[in-house]
C-alpha atoms as a PDB file:
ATOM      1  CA  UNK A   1      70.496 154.560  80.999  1.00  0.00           C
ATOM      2  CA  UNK A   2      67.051 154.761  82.222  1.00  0.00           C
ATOM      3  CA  UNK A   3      66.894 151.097  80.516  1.00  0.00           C
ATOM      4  CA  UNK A   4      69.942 149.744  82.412  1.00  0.00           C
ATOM      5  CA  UNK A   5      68.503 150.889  85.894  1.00  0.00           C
ATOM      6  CA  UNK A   6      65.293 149.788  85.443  1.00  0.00           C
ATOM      7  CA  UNK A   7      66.492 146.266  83.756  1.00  0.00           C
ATOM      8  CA  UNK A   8      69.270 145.811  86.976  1.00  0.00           C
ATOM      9  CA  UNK A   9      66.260 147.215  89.467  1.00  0.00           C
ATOM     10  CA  UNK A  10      64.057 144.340  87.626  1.00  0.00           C
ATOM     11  CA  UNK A  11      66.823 141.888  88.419  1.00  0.00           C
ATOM     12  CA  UNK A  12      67.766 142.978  92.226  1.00  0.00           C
ATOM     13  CA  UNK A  13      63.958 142.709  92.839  1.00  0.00           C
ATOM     14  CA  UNK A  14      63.501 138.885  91.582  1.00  0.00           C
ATOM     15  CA  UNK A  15      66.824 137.698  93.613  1.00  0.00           C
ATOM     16  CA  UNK A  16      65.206 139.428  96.724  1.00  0.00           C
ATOM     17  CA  UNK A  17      61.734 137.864  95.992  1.00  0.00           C
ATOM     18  CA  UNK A  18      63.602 134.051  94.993  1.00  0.00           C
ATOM     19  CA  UNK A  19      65.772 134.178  98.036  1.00  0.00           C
ATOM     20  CA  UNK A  20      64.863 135.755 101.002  1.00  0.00           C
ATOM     21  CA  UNK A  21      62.208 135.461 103.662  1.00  0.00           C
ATOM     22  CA  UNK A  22      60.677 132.366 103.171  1.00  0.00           C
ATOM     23  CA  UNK A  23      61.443 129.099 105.619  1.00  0.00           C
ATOM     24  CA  UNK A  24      61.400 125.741 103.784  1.00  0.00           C
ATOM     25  CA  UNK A  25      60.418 122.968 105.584  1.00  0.00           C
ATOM     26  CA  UNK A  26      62.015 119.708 106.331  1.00  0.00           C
ATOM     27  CA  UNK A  27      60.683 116.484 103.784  1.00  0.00           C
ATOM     28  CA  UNK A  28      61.378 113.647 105.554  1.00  0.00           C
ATOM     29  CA  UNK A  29      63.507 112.032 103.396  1.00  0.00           C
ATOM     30  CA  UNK A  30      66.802 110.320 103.406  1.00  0.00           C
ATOM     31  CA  UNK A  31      69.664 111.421 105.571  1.00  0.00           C
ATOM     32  CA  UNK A  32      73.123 111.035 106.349  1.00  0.00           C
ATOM     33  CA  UNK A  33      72.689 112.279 109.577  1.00  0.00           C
ATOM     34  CA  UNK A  34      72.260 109.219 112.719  1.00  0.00           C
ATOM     35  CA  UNK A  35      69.287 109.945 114.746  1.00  0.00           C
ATOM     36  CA  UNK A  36      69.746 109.458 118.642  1.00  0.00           C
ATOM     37  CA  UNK A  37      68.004 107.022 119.737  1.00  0.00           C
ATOM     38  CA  UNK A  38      65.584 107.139 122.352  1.00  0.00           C
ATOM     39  CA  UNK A  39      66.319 105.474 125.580  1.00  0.00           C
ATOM     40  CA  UNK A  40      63.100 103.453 126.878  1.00  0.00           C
ATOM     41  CA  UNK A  41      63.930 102.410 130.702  1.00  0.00           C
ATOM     42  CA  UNK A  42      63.497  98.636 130.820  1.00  0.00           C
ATOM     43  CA  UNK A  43      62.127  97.476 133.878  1.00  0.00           C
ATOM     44  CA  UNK A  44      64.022  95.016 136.011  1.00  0.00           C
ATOM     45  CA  UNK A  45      62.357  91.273 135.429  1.00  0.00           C
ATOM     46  CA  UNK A  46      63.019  88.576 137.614  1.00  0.00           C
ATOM     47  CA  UNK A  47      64.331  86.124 135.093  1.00  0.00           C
ATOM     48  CA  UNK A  48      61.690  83.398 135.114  1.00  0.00           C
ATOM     49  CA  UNK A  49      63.210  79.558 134.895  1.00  0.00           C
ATOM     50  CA  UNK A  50      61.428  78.161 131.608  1.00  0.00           C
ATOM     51  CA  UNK A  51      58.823  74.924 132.217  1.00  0.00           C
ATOM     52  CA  UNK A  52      61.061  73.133 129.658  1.00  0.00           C
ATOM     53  CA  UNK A  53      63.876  73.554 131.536  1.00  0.00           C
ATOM     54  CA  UNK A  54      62.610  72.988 135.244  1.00  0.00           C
ATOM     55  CA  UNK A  55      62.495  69.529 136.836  1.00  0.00           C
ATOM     56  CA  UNK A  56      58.599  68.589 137.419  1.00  0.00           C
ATOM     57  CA  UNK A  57      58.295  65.111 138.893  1.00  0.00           C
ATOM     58  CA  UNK A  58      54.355  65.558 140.628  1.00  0.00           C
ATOM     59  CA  UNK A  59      52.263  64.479 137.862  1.00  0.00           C
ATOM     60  CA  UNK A  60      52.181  61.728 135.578  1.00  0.00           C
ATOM     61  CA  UNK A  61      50.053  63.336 133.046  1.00  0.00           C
ATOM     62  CA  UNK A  62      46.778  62.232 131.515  1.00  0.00           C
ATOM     63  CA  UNK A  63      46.511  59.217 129.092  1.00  0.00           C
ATOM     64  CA  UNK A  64      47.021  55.142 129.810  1.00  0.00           C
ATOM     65  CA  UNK A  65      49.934  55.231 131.323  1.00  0.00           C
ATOM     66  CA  UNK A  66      49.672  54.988 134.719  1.00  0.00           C
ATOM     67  CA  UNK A  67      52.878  53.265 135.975  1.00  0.00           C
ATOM     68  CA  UNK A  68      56.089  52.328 134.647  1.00  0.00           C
ATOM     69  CA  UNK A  69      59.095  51.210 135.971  1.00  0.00           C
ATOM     70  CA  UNK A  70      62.189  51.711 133.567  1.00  0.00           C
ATOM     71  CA  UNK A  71      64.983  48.769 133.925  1.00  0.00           C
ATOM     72  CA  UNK A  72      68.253  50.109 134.743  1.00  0.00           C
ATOM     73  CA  UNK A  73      70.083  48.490 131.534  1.00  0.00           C
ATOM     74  CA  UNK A  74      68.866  50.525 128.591  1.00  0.00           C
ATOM     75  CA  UNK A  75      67.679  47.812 125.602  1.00  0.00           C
ATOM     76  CA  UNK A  76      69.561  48.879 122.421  1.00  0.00           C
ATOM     77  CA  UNK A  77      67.229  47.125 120.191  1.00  0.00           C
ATOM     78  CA  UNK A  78      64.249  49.261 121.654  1.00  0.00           C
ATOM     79  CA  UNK A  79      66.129  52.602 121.301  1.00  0.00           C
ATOM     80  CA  UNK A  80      67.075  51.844 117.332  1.00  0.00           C
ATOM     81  CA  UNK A  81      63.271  51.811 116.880  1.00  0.00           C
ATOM     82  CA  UNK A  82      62.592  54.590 119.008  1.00  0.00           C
ATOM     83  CA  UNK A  83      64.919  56.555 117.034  1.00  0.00           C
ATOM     84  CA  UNK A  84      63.796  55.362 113.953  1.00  0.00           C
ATOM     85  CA  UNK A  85      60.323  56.669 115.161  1.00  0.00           C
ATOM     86  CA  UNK A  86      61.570  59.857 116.541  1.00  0.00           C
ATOM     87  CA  UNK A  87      63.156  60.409 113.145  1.00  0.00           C
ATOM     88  CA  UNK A  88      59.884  59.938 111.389  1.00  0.00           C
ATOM     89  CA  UNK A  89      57.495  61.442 113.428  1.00  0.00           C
ATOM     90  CA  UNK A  90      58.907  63.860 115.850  1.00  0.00           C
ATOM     91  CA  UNK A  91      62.127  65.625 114.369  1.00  0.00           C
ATOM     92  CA  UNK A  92      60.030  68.124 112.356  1.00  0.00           C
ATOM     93  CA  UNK A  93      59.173  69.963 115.688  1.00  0.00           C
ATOM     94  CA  UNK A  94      62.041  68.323 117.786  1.00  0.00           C
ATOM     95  CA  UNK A  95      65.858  69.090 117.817  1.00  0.00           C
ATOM     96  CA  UNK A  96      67.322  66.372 120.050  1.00  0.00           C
ATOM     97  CA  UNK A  97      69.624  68.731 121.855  1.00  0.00           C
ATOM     98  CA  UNK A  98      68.442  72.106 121.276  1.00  0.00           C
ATOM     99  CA  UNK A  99      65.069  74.054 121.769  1.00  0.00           C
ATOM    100  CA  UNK A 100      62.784  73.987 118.495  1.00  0.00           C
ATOM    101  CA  UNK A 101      59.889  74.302 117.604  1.00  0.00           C
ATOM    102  CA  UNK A 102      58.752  72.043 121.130  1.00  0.00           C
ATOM    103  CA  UNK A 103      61.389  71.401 123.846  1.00  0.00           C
ATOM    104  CA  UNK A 104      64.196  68.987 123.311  1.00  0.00           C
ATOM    105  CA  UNK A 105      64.395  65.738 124.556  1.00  0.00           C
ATOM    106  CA  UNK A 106      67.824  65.648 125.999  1.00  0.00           C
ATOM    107  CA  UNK A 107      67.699  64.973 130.153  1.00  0.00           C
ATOM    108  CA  UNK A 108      63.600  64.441 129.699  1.00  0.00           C
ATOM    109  CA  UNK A 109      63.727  61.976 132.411  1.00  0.00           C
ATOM    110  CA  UNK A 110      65.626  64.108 134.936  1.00  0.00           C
ATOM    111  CA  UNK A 111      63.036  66.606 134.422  1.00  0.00           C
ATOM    112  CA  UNK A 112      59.807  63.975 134.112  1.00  0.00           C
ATOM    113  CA  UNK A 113      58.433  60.924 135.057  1.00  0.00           C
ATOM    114  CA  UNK A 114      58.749  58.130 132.713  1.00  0.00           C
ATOM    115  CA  UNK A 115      54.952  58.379 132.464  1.00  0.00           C
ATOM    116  CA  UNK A 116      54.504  61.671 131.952  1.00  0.00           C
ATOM    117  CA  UNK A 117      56.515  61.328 128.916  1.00  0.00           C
ATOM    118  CA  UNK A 118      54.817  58.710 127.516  1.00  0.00           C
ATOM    119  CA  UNK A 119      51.365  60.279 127.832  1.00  0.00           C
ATOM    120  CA  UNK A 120      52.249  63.730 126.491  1.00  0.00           C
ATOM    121  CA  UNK A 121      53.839  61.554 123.073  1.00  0.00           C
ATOM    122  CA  UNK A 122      50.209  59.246 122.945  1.00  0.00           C
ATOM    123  CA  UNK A 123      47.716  62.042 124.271  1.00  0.00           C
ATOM    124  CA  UNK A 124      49.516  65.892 123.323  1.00  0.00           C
ATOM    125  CA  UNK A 125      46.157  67.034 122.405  1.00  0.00           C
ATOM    126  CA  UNK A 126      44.543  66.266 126.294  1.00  0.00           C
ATOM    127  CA  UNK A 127      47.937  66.855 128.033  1.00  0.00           C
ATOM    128  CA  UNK A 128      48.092  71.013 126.900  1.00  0.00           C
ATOM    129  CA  UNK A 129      44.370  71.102 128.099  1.00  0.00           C
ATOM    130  CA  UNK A 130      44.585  69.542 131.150  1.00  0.00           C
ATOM    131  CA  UNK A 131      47.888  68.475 132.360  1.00  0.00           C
ATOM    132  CA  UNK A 132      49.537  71.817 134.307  1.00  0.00           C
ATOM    133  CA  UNK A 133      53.166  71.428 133.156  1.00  0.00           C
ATOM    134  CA  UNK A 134      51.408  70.169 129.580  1.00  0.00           C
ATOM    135  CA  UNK A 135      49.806  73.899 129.731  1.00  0.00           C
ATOM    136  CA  UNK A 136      53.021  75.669 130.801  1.00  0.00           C
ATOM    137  CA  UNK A 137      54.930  74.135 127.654  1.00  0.00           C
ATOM    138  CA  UNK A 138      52.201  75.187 125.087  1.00  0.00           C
ATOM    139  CA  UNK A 139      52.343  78.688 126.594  1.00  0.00           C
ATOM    140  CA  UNK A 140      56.111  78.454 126.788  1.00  0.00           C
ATOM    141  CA  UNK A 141      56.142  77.340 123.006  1.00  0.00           C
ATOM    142  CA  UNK A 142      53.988  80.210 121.744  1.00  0.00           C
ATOM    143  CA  UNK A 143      50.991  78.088 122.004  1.00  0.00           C
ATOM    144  CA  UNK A 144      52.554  75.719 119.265  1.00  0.00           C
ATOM    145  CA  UNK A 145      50.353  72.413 120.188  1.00  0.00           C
ATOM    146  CA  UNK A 146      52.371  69.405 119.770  1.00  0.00           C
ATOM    147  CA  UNK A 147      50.375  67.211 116.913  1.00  0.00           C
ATOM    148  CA  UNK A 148      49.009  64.253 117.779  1.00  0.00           C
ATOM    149  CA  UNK A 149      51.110  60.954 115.709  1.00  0.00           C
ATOM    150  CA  UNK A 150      48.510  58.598 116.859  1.00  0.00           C
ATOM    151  CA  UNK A 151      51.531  56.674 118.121  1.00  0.00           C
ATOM    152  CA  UNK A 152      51.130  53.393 119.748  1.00  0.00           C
ATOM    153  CA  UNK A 153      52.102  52.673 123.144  1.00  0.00           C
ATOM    154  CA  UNK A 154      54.598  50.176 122.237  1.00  0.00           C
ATOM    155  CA  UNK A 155      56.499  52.954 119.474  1.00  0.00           C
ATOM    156  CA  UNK A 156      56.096  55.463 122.731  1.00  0.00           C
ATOM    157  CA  UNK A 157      57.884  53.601 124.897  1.00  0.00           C
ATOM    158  CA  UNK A 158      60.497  52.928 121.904  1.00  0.00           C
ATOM    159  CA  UNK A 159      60.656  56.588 121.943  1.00  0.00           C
ATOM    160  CA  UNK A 160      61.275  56.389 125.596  1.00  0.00           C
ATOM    161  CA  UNK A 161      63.963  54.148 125.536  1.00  0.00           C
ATOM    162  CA  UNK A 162      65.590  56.376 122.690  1.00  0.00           C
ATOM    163  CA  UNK A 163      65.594  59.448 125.363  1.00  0.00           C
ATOM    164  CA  UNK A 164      67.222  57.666 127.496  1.00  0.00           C
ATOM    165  CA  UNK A 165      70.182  56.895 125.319  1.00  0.00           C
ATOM    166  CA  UNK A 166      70.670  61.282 124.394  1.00  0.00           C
END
């Protein structure tokens, strides 16, 4: 009998010792359990009109176009090559109708001079250095620069031509 107590004492001992007093930590692990999210307070922002978006007509940018006058009839021919060019060189970067990579051309000329557009497709490289809307778009773009084509003035104005017919 002396065996028996001793034996059960043996085993009421170890179940104390294996259960009881100590705290177990938390492992970060996986849970089922949704964690509540912590609410940051945004601050109110005045919503800022984008560059791409606002109408600009005070500059006519930097580069050898210094005046044009665009005829009221658009020339057909003119925009098939301009589109042909645009295909080529500038739909990498440019969705016609939706922002991309750079802005899109859609309603260009309500928001620029003729000019202006012209220069920024021959001379991108002097236009986000110098020219303040130029500057706006890069920073509006994430500083994406817009690659020079080494286009000629006579595929620009194609281009041009092409805008006007979106």
């Amino acid at each position: 009998m002396k065996i028996t107590m001793r034996v059960g004492l043996l085993v009421m001992a170890s179940l104390l010792f294996a259960c009881g007093g100590k705290e177990q930590k938390k492992k970060g692990g996986f849970s089922y359990e949704k964690k509540a999210k912590k609410e940051v307070p945004q601050e109110a922002k005045p919503k800022v009109e984008a560059i791409s978006t606002k109408a600009d007509f005070s500059s006519k940018g930097i580069g050898p176009v210094k005046d044009l006058k665009l005829p009221d009839a658009i020339d057909k021919d003119l925009a098939a090559k301009g589109e042909e060019t645009y295909k080529k060189l500038c739909a990498a970067c440019h969705k016609a109708e939706q922002k991309f990579i750079g802005p899109a051309p859609k309603g260009i000329l309500e928001r620029r001079t003729p000019e202006w557009v012209m220069n920024m497709i021959m001379n991108p490289e002097v236009m986000i250095k110098e020219d303040p809307i130029g500057k706006k778009l890069l920073a509006e773009f994430n500083n994406i620069p817009m690659t020079n084509q080494n286009v000629s003035e006579e595929d620009a104005r194609a281009v041009l031509e092409y805008f006007r017919t979106l």
